[in-house]
C-alpha atoms as a PDB file:
ATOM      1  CA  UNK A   1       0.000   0.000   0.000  1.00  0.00           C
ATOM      2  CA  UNK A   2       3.066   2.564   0.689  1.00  0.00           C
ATOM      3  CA  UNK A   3       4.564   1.704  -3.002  1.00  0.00           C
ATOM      4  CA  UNK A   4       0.774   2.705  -4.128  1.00  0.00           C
ATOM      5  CA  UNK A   5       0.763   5.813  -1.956  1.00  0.00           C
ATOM      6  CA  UNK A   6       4.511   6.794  -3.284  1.00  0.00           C
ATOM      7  CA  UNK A   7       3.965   6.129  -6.368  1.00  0.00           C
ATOM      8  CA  UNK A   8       0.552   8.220  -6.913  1.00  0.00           C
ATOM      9  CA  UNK A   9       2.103  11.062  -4.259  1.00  0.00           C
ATOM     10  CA  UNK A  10       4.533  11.300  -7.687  1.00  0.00           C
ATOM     11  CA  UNK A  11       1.977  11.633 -10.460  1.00  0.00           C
ATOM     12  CA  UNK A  12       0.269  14.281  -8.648  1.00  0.00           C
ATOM     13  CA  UNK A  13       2.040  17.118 -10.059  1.00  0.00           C
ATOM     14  CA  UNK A  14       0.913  15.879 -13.926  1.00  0.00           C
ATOM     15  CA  UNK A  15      -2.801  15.488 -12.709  1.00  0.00           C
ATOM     16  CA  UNK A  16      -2.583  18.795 -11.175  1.00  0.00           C
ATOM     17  CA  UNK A  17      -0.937  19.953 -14.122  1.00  0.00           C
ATOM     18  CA  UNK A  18      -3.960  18.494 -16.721  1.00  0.00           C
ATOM     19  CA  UNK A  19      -6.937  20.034 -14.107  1.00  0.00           C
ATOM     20  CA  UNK A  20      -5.188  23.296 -14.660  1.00  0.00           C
ATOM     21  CA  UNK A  21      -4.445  23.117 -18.406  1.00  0.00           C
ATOM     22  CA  UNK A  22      -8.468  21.380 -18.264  1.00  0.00           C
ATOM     23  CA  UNK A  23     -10.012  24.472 -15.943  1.00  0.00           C
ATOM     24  CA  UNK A  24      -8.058  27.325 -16.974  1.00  0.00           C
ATOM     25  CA  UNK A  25      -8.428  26.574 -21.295  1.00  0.00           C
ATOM     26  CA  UNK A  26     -12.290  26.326 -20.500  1.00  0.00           C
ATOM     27  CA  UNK A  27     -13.036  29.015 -18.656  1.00  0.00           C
ATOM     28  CA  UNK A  28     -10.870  30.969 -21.263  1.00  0.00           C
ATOM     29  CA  UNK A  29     -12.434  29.777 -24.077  1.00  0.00           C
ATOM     30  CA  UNK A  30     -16.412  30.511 -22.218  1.00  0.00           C
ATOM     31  CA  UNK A  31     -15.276  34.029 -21.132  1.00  0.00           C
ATOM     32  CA  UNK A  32     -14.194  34.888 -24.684  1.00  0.00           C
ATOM     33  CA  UNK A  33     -17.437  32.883 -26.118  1.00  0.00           C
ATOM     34  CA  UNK A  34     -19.586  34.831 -24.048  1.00  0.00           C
ATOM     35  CA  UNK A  35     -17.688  38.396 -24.453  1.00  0.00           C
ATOM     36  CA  UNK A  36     -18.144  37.555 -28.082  1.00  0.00           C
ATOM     37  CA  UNK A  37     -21.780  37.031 -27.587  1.00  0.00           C
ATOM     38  CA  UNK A  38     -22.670  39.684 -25.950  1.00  0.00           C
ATOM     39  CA  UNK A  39     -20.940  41.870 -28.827  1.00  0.00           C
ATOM     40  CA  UNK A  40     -23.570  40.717 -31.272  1.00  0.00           C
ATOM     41  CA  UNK A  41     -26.195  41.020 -28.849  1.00  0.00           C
ATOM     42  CA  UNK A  42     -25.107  44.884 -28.211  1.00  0.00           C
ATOM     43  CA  UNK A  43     -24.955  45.154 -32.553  1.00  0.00           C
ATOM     44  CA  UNK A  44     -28.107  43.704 -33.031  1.00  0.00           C
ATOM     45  CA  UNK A  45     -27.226  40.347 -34.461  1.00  0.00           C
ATOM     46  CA  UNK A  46     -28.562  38.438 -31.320  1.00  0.00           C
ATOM     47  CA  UNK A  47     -29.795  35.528 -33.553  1.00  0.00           C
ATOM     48  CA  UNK A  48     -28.856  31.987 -31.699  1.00  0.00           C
ATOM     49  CA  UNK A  49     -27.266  30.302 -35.332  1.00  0.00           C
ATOM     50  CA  UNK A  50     -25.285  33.643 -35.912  1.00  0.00           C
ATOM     51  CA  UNK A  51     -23.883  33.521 -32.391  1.00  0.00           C
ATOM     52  CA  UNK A  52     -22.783  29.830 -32.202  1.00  0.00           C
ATOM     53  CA  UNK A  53     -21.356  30.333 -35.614  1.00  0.00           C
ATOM     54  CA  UNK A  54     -19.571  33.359 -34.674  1.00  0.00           C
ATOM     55  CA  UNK A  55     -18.204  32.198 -31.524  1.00  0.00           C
ATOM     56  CA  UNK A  56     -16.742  29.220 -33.704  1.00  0.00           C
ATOM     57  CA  UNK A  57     -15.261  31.276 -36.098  1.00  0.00           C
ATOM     58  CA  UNK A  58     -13.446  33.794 -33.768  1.00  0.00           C
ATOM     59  CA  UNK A  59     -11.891  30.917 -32.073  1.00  0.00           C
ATOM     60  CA  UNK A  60      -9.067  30.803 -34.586  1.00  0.00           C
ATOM     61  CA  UNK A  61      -5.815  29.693 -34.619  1.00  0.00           C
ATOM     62  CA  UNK A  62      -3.860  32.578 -32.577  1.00  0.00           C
ATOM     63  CA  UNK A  63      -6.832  32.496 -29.971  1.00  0.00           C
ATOM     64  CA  UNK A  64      -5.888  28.531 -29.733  1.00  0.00           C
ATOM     65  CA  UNK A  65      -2.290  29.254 -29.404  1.00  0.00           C
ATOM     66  CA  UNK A  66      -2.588  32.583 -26.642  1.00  0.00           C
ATOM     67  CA  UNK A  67      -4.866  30.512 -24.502  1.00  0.00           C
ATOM     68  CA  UNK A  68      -2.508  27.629 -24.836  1.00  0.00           C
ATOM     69  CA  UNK A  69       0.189  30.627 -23.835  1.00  0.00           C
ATOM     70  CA  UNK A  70      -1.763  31.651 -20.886  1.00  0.00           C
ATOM     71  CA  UNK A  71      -2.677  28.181 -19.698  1.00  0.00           C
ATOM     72  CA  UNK A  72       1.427  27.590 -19.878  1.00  0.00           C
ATOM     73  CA  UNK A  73       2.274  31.219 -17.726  1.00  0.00           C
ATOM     74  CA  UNK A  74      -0.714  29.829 -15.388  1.00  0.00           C
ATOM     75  CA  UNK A  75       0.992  26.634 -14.815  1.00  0.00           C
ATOM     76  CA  UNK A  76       4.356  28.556 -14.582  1.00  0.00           C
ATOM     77  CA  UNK A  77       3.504  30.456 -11.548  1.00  0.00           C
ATOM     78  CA  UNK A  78       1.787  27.766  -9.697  1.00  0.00           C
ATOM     79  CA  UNK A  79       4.505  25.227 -10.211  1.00  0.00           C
ATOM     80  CA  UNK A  80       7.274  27.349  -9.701  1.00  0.00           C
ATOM     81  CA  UNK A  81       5.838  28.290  -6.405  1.00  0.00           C
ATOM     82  CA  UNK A  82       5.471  24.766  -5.621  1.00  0.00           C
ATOM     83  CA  UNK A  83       9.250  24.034  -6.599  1.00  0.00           C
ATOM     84  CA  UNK A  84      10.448  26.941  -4.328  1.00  0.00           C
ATOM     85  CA  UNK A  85       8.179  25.406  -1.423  1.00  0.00           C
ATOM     86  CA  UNK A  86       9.957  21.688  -2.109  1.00  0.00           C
ATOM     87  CA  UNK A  87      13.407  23.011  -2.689  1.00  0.00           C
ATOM     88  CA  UNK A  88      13.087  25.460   0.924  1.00  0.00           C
ATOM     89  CA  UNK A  89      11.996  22.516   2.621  1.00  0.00           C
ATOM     90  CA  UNK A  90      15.400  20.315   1.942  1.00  0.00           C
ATOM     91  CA  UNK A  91      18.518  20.391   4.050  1.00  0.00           C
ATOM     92  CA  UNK A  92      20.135  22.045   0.664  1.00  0.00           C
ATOM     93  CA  UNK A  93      17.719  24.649  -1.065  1.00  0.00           C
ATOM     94  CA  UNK A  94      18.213  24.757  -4.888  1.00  0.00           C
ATOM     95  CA  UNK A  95      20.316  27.261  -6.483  1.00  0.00           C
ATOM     96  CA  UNK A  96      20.763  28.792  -9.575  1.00  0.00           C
ATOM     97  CA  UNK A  97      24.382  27.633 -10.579  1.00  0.00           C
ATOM     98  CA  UNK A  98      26.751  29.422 -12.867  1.00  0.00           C
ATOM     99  CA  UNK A  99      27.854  27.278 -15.562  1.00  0.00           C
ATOM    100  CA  UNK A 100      31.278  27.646 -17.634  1.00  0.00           C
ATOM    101  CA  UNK A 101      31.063  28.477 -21.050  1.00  0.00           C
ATOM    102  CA  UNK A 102      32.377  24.837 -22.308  1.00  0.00           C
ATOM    103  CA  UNK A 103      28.984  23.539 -20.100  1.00  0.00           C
ATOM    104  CA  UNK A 104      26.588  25.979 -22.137  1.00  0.00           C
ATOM    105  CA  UNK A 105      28.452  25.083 -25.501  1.00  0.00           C
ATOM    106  CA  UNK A 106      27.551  21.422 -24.602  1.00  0.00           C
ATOM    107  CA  UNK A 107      24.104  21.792 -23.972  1.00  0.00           C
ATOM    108  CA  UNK A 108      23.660  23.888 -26.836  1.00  0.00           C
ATOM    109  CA  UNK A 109      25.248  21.273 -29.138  1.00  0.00           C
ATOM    110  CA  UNK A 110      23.272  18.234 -27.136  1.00  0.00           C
ATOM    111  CA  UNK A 111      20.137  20.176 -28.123  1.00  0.00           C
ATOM    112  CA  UNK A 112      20.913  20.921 -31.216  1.00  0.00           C
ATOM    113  CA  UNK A 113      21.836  17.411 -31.973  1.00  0.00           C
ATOM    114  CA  UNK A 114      18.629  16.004 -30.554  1.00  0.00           C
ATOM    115  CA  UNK A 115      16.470  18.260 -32.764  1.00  0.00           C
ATOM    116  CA  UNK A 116      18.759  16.972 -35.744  1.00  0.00           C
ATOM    117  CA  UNK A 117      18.341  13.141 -34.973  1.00  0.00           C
ATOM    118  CA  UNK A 118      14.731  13.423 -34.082  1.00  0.00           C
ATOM    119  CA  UNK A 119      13.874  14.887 -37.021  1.00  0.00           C
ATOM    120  CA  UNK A 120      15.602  12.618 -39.053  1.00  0.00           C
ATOM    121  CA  UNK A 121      13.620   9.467 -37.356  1.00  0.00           C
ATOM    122  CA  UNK A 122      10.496  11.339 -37.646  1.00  0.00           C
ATOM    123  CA  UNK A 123      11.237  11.603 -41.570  1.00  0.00           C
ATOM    124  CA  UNK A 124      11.441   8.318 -41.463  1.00  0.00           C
ATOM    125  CA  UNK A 125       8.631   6.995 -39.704  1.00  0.00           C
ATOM    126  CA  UNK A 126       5.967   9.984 -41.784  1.00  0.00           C
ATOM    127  CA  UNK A 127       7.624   8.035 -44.925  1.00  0.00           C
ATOM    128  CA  UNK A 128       6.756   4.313 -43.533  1.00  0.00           C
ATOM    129  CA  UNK A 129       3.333   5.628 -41.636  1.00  0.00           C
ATOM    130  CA  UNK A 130       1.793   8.823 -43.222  1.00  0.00           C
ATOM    131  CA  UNK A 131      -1.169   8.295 -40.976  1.00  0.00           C
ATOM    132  CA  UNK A 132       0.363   8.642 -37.643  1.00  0.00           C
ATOM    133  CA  UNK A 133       1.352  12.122 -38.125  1.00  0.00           C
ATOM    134  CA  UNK A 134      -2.186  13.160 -38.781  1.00  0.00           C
ATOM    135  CA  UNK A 135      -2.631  15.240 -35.529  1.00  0.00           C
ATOM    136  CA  UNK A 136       0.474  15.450 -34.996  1.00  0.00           C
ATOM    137  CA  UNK A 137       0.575  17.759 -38.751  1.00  0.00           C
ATOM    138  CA  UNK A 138      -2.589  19.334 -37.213  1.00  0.00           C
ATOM    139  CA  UNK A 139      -0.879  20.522 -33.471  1.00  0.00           C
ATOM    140  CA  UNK A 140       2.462  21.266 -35.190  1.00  0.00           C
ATOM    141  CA  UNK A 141       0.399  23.489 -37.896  1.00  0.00           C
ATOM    142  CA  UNK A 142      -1.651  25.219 -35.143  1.00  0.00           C
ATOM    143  CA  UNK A 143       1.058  26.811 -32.988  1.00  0.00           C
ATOM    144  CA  UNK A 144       2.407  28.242 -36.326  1.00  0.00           C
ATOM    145  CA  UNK A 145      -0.253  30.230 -37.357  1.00  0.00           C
ATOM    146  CA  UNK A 146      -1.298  33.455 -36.221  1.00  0.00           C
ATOM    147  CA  UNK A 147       1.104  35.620 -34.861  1.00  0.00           C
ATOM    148  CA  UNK A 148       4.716  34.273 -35.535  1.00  0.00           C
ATOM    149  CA  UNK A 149       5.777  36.338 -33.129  1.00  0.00           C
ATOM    150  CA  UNK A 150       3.558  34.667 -30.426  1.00  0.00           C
ATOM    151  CA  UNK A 151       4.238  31.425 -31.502  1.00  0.00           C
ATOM    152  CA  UNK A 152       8.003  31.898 -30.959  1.00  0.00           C
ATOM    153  CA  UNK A 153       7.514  33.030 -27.879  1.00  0.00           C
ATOM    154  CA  UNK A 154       5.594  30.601 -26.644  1.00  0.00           C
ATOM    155  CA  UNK A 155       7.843  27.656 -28.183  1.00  0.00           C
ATOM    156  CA  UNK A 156      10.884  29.380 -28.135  1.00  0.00           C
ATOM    157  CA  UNK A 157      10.594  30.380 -24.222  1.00  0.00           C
ATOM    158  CA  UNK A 158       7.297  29.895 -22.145  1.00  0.00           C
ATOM    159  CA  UNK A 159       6.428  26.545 -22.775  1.00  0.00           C
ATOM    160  CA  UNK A 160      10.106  25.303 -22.076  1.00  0.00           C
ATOM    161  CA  UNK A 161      10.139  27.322 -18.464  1.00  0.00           C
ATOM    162  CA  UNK A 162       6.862  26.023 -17.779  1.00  0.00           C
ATOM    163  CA  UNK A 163       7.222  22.516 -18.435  1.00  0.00           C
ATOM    164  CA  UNK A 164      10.091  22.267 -16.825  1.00  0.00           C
ATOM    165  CA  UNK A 165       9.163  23.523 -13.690  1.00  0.00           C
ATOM    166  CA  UNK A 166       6.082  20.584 -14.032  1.00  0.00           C
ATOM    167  CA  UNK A 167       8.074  18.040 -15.182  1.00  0.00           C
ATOM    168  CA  UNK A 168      11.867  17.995 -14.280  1.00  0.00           C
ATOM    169  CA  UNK A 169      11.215  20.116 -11.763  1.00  0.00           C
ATOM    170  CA  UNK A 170       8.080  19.110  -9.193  1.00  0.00           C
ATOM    171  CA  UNK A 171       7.559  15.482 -10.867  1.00  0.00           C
ATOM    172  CA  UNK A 172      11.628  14.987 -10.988  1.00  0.00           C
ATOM    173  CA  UNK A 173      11.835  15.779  -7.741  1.00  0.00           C
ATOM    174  CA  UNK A 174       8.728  13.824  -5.662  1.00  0.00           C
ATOM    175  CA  UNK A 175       9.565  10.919  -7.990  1.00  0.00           C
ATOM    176  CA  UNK A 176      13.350  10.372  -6.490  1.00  0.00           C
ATOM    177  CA  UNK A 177      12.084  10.842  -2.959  1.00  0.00           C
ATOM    178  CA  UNK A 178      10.149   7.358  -3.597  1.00  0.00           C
ATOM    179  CA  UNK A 179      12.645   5.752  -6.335  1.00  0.00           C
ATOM    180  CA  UNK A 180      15.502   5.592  -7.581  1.00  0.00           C
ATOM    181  CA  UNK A 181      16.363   8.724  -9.862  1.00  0.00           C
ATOM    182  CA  UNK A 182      16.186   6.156 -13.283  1.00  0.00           C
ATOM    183  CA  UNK A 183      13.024   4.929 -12.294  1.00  0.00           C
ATOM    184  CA  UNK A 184      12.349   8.836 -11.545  1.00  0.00           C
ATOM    185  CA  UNK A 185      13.686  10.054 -14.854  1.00  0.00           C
ATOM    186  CA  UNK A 186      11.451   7.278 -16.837  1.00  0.00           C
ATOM    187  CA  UNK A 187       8.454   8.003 -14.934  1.00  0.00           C
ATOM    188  CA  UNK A 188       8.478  12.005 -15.244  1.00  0.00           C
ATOM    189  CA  UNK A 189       9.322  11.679 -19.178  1.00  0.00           C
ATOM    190  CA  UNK A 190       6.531   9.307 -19.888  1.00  0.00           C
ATOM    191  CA  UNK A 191       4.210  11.713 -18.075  1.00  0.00           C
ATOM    192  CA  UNK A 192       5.384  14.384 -20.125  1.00  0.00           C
ATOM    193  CA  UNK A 193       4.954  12.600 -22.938  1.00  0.00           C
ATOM    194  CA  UNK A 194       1.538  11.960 -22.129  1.00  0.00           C
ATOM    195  CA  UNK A 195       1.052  15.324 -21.487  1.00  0.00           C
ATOM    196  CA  UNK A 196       1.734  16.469 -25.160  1.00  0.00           C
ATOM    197  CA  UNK A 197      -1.895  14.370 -26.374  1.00  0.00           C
ATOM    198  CA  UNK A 198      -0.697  12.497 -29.219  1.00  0.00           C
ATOM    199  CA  UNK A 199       1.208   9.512 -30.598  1.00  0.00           C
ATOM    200  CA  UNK A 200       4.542  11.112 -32.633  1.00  0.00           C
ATOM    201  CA  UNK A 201       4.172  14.047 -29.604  1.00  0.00           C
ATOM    202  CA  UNK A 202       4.121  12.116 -27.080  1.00  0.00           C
ATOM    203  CA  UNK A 203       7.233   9.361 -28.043  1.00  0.00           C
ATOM    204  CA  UNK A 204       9.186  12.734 -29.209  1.00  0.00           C
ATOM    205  CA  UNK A 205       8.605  14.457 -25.920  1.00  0.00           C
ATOM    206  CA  UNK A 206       9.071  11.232 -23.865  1.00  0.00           C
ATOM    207  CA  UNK A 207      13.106  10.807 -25.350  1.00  0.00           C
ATOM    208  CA  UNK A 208      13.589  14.290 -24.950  1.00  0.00           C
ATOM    209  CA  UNK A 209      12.245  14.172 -21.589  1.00  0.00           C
ATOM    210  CA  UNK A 210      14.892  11.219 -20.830  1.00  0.00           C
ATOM    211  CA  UNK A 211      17.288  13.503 -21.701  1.00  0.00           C
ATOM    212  CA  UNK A 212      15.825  16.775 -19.923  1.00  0.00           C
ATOM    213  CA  UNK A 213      15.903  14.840 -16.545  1.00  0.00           C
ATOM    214  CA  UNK A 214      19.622  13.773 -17.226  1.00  0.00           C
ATOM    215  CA  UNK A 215      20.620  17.249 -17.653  1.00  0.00           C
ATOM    216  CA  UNK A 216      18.837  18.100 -14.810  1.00  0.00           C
ATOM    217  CA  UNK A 217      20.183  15.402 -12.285  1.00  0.00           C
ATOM    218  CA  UNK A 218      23.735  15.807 -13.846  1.00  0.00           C
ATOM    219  CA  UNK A 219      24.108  19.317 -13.466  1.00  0.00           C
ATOM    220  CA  UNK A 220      22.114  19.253 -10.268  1.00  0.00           C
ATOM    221  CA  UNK A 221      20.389  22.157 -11.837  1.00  0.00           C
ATOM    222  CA  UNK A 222      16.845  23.064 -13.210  1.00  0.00           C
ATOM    223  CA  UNK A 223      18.622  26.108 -15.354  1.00  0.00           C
ATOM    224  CA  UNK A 224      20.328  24.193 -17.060  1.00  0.00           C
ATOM    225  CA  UNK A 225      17.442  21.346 -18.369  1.00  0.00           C
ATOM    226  CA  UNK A 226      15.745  24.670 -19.071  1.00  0.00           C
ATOM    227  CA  UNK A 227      18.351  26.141 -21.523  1.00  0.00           C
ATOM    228  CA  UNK A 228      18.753  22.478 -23.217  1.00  0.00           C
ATOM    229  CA  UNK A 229      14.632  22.744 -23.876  1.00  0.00           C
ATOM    230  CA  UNK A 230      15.175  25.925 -25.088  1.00  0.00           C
ATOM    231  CA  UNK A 231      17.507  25.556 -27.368  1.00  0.00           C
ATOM    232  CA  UNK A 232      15.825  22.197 -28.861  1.00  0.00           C
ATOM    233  CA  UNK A 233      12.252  24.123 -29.373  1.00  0.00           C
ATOM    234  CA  UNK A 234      14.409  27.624 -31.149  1.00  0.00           C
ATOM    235  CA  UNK A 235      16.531  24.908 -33.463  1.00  0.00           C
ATOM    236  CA  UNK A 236      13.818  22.880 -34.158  1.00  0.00           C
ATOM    237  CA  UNK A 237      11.225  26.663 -34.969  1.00  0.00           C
ATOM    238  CA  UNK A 238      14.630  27.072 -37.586  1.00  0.00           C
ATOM    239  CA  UNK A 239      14.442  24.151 -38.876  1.00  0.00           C
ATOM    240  CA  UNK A 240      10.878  24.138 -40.117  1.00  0.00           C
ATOM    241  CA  UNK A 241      11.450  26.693 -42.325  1.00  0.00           C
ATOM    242  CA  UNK A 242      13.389  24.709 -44.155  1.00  0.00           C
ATOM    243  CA  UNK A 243      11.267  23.486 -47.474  1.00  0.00           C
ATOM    244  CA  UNK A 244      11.305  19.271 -47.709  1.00  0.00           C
ATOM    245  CA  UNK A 245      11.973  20.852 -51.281  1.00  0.00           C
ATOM    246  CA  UNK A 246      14.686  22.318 -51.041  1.00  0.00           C
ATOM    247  CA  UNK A 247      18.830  21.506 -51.697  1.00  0.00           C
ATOM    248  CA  UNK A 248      19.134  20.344 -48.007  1.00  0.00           C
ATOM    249  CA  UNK A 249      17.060  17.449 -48.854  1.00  0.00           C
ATOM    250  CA  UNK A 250      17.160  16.444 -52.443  1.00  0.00           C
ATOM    251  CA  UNK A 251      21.028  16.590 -52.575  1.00  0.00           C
ATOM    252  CA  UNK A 252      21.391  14.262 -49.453  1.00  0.00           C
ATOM    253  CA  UNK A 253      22.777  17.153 -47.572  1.00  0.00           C
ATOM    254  CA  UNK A 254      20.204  15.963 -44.668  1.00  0.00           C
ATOM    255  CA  UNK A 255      21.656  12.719 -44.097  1.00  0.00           C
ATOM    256  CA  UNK A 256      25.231  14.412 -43.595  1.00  0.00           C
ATOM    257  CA  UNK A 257      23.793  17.025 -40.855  1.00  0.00           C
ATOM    258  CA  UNK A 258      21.904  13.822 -39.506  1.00  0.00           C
ATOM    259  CA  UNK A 259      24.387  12.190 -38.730  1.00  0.00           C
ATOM    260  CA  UNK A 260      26.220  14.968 -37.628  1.00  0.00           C
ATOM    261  CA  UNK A 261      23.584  16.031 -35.032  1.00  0.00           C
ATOM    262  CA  UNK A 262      23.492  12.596 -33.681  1.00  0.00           C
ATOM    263  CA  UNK A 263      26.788  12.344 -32.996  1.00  0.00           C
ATOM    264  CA  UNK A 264      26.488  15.743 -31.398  1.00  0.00           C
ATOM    265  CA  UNK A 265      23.851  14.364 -29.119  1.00  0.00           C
ATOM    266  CA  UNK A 266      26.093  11.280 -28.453  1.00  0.00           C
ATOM    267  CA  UNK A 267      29.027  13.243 -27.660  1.00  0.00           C
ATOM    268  CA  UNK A 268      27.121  16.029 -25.574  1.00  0.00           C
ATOM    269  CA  UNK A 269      26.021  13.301 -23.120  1.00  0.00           C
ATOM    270  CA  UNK A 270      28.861  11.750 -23.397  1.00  0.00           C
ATOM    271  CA  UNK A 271      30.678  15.320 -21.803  1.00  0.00           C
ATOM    272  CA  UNK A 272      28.233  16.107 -19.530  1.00  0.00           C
ATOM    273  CA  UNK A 273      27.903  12.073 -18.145  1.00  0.00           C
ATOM    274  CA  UNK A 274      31.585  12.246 -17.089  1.00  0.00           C
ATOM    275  CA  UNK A 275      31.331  15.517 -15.170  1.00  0.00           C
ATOM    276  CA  UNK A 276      31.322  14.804 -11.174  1.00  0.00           C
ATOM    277  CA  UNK A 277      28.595  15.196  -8.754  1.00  0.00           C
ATOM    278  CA  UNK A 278      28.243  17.756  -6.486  1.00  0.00           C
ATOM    279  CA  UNK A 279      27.408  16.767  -2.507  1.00  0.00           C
ATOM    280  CA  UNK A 280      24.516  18.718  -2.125  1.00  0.00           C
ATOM    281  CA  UNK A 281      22.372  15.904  -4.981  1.00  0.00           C
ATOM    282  CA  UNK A 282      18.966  18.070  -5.176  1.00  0.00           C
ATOM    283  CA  UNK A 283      17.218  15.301  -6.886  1.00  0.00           C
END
């Protein structure tokens, strides 16, 4: 019964995370349904048909993505209160560490590297099975419309904070109080990848979050999981604007910077796996 109780004490964090996502996206979406209502009920065009359709139609794309923003910035603040609370109440409170420039150049080339080799095996499972990346198309298409400034934003900086603070930070950290920190790491990266809603999401997000916990555990710092997310959401914003028409692909230029960006991944973990532990282990 205590391996029950430990081990639902550490999926808290992601249920509290969905109710909030859950709440706060609905009562967005009602409040702007009903604002929107009332607007044609002020102009005149009160008719129930013309307000359900309007309502629809106003919920476009950049709506989608700024409530998805504000949902993120929601969860942001709750769970990074939450973190502060956990890490005050250890022996050794958390602290945000300096790193050396070698240490940054790593994680920037680990993240870049990731971004490179998942690509590449998502290439090559949308050639073998079109039909998986059906919603996957459909998410991925939605946070690039509207406002391509908002969208980087988001992508490029609050969703990386935020779901770091959820996942290697709250989840990361309740998980290794029960088990040991691979059994922590797995855990908190499948519940991540749950948390993205889809298949080729959800496998993507769960090896990335493999590697987001290592970062984290190895550097004994949430910082620095946070730049690595970072830098694989910006790389991988660049990379879309590459065409599938273009000379990168149809010369086999790809393959080359495929391979390259794996072995950038390999070697990045590779660098940071042989640096030391400190004594005050936070997770």
């Amino acid at each position: 019964m205590k391996k029950i109780g430990d081990f639902t004490n550490a999926i808290i964090p992601f249920l509290v995370a969905v109710g909030i996502q859950l709440l706060v996206a609905a009562s967005i979406t009602f409040l702007y349904g009903f604002v929107t209502a009332i607007n044609l009920f002020s102009s005149g065009e009160g008719n129930h048909d013309t307000i359900e359709n309007a309502i629809f139609e106003s919920i476009n794309p950049e709506v989608q993505l700024g409530i998805t923003a504000i949902v993120a910035i929601v969860c942001l603040i709750i769970f990074g209160i939450w973190y502060k609370r956990i890490s005050l109440s250890e022996e050794k409170s958390d602290k945000i560490k300096r790193f050396s420039i070698k240490t940054i150049i790593v994680i920037i080339l680990l993240g870049i590297g990731l971004q490179i080799s998942l690509s590449f095996i998502l290439n090559i499972i949308a050639s073998i099975k079109p039909d998986w990346f059906n919603n996957y198309g459909q998410v991925m298409e939605g946070l690039g419309r509207g406002s391509t400034l908002l969208s980087a934003i988001y992508i490029g900086l609050i969703a990386p904070i935020s779901e770091e603070f959820i996942f290697r930070g709250v989840t990361l950290k309740k998980a290794h109080k029960v088990m040991p920190f691979i059994g922590a790491n797995i855990l908190q990266a499948i519940l991540f990848g749950v948390y993205h809603g889809n298949l080729v999401q959800g496998v993507y997000a769960f090896i990335l979050g493999l590697f987001l916990g290592f970062v984290c555990y190895q550097l004994q710092s949430l910082l620095a999981s946070i730049l690595l997310h970072m830098v694989i959401n910006i790389s991988g914003i660049l990379f879309g604007f590459i065409s599938v028409d273009s000379v990168f692909y149809t010369t086999g230029i790809w393959g080359v910077v495929s391979i390259a960006g794996i072995a950038a991944a390999i070697v990045g973990t590779f660098i940071l796996r042989k640096k030391e532990k400190t004594s005050d282990d936070l997770y």
